[in-house]
C-alpha atoms as a PDB file:
ATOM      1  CA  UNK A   1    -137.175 237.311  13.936  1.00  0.00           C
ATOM      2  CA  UNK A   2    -135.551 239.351  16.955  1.00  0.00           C
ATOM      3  CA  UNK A   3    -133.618 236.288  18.771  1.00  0.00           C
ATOM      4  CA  UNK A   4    -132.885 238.744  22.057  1.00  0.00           C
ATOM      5  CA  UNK A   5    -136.672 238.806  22.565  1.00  0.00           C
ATOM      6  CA  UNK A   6    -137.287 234.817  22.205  1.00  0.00           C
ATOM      7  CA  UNK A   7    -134.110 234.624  24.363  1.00  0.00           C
ATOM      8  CA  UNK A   8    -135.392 237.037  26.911  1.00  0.00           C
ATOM      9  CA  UNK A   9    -138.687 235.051  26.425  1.00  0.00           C
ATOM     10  CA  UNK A  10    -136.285 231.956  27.310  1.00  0.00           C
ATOM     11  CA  UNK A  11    -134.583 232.907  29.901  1.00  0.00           C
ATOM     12  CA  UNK A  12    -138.019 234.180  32.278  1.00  0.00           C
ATOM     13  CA  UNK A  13    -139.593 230.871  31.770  1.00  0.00           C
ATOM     14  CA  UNK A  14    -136.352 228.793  32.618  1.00  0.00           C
ATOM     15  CA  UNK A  15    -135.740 231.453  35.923  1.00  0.00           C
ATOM     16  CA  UNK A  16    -139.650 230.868  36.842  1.00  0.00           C
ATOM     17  CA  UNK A  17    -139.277 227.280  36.068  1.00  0.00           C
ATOM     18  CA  UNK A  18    -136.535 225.830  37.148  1.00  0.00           C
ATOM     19  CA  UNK A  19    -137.102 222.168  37.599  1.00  0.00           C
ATOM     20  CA  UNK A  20    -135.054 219.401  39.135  1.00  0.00           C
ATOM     21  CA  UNK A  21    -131.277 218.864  39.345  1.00  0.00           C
ATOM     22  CA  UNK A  22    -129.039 216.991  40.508  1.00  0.00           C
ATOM     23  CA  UNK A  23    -126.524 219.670  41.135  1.00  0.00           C
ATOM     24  CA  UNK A  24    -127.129 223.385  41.377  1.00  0.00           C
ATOM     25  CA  UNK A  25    -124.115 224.504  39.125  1.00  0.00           C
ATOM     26  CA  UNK A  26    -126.204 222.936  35.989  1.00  0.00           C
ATOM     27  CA  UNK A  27    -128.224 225.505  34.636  1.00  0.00           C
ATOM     28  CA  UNK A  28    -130.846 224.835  32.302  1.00  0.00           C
ATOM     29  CA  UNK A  29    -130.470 228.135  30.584  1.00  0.00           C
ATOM     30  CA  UNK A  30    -126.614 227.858  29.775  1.00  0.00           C
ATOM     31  CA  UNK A  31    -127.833 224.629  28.566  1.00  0.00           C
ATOM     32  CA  UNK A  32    -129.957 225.997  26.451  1.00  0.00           C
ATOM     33  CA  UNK A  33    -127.090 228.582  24.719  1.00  0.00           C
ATOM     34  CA  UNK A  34    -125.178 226.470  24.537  1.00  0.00           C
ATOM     35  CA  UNK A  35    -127.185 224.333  22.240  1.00  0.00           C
ATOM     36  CA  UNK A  36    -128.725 227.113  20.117  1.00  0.00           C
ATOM     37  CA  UNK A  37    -124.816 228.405  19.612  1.00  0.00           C
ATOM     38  CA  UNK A  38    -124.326 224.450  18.424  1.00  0.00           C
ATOM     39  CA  UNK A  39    -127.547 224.370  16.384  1.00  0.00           C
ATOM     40  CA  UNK A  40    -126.029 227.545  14.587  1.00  0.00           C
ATOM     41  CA  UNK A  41    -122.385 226.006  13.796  1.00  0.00           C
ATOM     42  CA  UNK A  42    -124.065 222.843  12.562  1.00  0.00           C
ATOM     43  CA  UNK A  43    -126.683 224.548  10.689  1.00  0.00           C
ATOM     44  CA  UNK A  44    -123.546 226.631   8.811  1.00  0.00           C
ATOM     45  CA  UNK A  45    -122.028 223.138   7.905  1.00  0.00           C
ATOM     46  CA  UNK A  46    -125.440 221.225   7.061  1.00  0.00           C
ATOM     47  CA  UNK A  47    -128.168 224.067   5.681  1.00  0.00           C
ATOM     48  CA  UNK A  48    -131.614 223.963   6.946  1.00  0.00           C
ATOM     49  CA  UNK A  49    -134.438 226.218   8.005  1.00  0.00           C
ATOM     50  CA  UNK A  50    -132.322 228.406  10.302  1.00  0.00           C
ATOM     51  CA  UNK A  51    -135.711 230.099  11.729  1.00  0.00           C
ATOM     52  CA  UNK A  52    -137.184 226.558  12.662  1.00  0.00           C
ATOM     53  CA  UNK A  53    -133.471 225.363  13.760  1.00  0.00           C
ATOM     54  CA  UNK A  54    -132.939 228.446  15.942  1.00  0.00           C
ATOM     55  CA  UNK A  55    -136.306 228.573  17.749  1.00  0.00           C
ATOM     56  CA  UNK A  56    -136.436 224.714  18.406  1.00  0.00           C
ATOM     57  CA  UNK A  57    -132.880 225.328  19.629  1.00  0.00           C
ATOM     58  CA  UNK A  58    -134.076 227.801  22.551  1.00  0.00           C
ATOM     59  CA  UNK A  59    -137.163 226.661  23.349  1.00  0.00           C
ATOM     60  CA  UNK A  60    -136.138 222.872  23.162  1.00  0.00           C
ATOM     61  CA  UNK A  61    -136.395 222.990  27.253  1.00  0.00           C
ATOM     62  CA  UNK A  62    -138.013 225.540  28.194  1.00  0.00           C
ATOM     63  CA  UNK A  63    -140.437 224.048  30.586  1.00  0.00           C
ATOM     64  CA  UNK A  64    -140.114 220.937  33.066  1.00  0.00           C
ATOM     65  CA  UNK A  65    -143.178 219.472  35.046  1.00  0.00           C
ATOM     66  CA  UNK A  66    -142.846 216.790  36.880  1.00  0.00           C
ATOM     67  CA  UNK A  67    -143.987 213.376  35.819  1.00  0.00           C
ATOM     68  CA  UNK A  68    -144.205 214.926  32.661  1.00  0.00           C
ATOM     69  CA  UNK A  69    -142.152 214.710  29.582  1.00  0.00           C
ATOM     70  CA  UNK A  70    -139.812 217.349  29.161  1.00  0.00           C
ATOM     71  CA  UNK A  71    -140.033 217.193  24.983  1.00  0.00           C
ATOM     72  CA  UNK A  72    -144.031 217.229  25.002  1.00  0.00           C
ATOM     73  CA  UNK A  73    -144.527 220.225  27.782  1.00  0.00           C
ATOM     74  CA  UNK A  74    -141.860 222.365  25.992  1.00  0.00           C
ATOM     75  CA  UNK A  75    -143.821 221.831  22.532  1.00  0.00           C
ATOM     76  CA  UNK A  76    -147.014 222.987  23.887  1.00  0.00           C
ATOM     77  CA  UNK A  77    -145.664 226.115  26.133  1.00  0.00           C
ATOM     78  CA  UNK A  78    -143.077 226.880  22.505  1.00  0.00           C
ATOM     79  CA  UNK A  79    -146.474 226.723  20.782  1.00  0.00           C
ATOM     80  CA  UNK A  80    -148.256 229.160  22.380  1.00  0.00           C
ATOM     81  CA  UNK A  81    -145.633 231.543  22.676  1.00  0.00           C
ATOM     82  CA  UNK A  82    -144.886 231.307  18.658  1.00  0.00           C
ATOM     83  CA  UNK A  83    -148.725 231.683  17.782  1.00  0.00           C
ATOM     84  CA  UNK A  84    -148.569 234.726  19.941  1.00  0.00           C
ATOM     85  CA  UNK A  85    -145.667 236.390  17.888  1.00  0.00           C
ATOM     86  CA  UNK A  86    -147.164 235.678  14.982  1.00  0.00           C
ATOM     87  CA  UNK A  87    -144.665 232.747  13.603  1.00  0.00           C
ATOM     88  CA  UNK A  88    -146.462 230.730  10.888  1.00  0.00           C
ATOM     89  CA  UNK A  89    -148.540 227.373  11.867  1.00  0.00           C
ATOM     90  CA  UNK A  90    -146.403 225.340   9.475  1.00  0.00           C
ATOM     91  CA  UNK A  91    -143.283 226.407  11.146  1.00  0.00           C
ATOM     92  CA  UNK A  92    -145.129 226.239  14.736  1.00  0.00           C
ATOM     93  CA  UNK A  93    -145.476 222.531  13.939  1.00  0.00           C
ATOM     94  CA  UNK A  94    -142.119 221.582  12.486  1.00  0.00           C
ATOM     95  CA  UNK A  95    -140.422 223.607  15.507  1.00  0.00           C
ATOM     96  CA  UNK A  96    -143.204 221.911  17.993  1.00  0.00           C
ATOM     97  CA  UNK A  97    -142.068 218.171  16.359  1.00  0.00           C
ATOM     98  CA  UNK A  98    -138.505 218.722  16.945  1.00  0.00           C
ATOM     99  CA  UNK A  99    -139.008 220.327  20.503  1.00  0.00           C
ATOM    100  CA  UNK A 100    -141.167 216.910  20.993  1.00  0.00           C
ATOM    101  CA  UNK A 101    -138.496 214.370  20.007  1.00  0.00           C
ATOM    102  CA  UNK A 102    -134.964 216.083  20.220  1.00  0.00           C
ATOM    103  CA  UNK A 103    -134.326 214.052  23.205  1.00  0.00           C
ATOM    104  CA  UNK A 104    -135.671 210.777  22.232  1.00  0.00           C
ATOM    105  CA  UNK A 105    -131.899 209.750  20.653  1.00  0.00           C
ATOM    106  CA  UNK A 106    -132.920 206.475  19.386  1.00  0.00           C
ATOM    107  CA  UNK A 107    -135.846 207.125  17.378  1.00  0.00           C
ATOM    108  CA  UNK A 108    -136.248 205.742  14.344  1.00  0.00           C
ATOM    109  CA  UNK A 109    -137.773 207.791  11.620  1.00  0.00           C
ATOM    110  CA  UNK A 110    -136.704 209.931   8.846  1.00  0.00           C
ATOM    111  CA  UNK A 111    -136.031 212.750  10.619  1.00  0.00           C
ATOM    112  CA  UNK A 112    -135.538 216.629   8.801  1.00  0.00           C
ATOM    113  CA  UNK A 113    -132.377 218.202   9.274  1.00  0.00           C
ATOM    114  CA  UNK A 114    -133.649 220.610  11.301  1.00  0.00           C
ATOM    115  CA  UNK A 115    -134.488 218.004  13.948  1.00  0.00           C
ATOM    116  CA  UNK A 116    -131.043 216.301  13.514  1.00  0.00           C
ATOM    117  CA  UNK A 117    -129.453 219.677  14.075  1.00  0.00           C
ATOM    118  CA  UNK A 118    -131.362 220.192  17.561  1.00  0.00           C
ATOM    119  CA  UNK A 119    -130.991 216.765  17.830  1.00  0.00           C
ATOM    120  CA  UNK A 120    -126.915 216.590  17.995  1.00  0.00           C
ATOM    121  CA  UNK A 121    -126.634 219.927  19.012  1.00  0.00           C
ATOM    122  CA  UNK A 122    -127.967 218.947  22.427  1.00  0.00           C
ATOM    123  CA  UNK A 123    -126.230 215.923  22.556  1.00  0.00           C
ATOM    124  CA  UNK A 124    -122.963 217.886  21.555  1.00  0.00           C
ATOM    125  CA  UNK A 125    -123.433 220.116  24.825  1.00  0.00           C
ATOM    126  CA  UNK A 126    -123.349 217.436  27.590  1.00  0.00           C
ATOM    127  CA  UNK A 127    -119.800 216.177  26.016  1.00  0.00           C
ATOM    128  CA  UNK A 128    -116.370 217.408  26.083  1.00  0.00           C
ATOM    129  CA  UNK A 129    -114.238 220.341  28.198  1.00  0.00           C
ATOM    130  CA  UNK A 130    -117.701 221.279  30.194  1.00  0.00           C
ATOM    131  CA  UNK A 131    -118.588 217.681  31.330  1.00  0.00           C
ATOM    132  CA  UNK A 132    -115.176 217.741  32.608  1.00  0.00           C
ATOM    133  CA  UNK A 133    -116.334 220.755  34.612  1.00  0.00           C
ATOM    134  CA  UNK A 134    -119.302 219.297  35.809  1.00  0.00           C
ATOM    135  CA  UNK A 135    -118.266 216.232  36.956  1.00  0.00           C
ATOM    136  CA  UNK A 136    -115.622 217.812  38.474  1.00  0.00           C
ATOM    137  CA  UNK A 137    -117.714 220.140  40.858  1.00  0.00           C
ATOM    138  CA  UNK A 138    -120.204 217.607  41.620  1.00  0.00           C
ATOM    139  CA  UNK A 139    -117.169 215.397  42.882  1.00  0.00           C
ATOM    140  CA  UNK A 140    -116.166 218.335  44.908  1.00  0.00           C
ATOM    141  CA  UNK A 141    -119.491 218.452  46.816  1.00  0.00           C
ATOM    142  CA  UNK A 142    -119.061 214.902  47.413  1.00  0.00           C
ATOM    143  CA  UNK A 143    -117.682 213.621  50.684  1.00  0.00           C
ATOM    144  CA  UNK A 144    -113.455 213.514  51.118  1.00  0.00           C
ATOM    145  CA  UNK A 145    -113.702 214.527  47.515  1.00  0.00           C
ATOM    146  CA  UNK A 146    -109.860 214.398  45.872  1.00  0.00           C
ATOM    147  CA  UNK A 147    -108.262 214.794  42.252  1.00  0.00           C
ATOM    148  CA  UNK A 148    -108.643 210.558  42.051  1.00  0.00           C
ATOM    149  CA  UNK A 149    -112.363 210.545  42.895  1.00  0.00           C
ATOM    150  CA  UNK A 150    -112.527 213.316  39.698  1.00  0.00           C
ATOM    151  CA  UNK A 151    -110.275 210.967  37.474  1.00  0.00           C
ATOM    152  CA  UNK A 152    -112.175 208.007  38.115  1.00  0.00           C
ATOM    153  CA  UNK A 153    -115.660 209.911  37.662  1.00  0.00           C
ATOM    154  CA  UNK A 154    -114.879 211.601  34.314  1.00  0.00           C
ATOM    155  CA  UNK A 155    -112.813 208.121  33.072  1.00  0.00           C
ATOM    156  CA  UNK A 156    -116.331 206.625  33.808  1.00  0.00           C
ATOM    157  CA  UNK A 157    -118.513 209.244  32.200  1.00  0.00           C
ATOM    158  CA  UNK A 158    -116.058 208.990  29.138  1.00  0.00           C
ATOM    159  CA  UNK A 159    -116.584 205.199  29.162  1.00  0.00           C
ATOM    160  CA  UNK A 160    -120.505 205.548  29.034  1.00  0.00           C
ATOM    161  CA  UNK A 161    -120.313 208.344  26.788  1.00  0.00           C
ATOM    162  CA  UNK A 162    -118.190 206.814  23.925  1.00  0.00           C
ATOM    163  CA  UNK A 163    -120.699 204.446  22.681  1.00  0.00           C
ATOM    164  CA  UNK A 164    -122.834 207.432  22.630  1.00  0.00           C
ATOM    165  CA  UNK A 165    -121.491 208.049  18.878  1.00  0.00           C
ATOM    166  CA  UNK A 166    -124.326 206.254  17.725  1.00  0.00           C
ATOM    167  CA  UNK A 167    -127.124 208.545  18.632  1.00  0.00           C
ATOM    168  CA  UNK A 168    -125.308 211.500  16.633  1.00  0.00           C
ATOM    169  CA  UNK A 169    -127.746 211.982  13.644  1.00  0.00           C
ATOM    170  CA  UNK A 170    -125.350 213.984  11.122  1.00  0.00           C
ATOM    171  CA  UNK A 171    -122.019 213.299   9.952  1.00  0.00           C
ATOM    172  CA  UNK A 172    -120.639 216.704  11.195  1.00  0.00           C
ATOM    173  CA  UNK A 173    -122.395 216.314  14.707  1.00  0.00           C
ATOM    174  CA  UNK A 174    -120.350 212.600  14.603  1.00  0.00           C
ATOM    175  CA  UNK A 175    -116.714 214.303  13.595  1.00  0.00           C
ATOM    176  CA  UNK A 176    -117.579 217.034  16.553  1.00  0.00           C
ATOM    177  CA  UNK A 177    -118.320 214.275  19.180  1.00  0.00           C
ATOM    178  CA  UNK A 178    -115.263 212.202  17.897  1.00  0.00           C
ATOM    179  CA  UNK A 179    -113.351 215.356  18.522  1.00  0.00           C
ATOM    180  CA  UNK A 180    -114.531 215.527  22.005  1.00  0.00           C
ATOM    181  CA  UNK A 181    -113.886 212.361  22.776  1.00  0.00           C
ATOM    182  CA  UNK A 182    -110.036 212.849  21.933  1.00  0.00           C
ATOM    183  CA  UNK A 183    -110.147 215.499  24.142  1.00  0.00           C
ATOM    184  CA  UNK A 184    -111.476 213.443  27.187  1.00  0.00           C
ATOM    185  CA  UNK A 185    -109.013 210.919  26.130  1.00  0.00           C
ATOM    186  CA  UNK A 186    -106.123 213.599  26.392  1.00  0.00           C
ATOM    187  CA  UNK A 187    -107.294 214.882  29.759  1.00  0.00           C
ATOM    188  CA  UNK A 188    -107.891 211.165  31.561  1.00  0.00           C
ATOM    189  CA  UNK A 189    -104.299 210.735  29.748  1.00  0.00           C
ATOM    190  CA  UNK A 190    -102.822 213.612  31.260  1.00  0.00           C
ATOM    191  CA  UNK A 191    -104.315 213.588  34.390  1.00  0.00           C
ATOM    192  CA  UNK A 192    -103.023 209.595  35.383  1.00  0.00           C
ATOM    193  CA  UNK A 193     -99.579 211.306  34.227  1.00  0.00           C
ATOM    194  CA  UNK A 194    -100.270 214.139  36.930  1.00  0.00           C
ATOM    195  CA  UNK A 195    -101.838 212.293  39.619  1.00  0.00           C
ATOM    196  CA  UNK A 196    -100.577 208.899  39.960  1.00  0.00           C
END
């Protein structure tokens, strides 16, 4: 499988289809890397089809429509585009499955560990040192935005996301959010120390 095509592939769909956002610093193709780069480290600790893992990884959101769900769209444009590179129909419907459900966290079904891969991989990507980022440069387009308005946002961001744990489907995906949480913990700590 040559990955720089699919991401090339990946990367002309997102820039022709960029859907909605609530800031214009979040890009939905970083997003995507950054998951398939998670989907690989997860697969080297948990095994798995790397093929299906890697392709459900980049094509997990590759399309957005609106009033349409993001999960379902993607499977049918990833579909299309693996039939017409020749990927086998087996593997176009385990990838199409996980594409379908990788967002719906709290699912209950036995899932492969493909899917639980993709799964945490994407929840792995909106936690940690880059929602730090992000919720720091959407405070700064606020109004009279100032270094307490960013404390308080990420301290409540780390508050919602904590409980979060739950939806991690793998044991390694749980130790890497655990790990990111101690590292928002650090930062809010360090940051009262700094600022108050």
């Amino acid at each position: 499988m040559n990955y720089a095509e699919v991401i090339e592939f990946v990367r002309k769909q997102i820039a022709d289809n960029t859907g909605p956002t609530s800031y214009p610093f979040r890009d939905r193709f970083e997003h995507t890397m950054r998951v398939y780069r998670w989907a690989i480290r997860l697969q080297s600790q948990l095994g798995g089809d790397m093929e299906i893992i890697a392709l459900a990884a980049l094509l997990h959101s590759i399309r957005w429509e609106e009033g349409k769900d993001l999960g379902e769209v993607s499977a049918e444009v990833a579909a299309n585009y693996l039939d017409g590179i020749g990927v086998e129909p087996e593997k176009i419907s385990r990838i199409g499955e996980i594409i379908r459900i990788h967002s719906k966290r709290d699912v209950e079904m036995d899932l492969s560990v493909e899917c639980k891969i993709v799964m945490d991989a994407d929840l792995l990507d909106e936690i940690g040192a880059v929602s730090v980022l992000w919720n720091s440069m959407g405070t700064a387009l606020d109004d009279d935005a100032d270094y307490r308005k960013v404390y308080n946002r990420v301290k409540s961001f780390y508050k919602e996301s904590r409980p979060k744990i739950r939806l991690c489907k793998t044991e390694a995906g749980r130790m890497e959010y655990n790990r990111r949480m101690r590292l928002l913990e650090d930062f809010l700590t360090q940051l009262e120390k700094e600022i108050f």
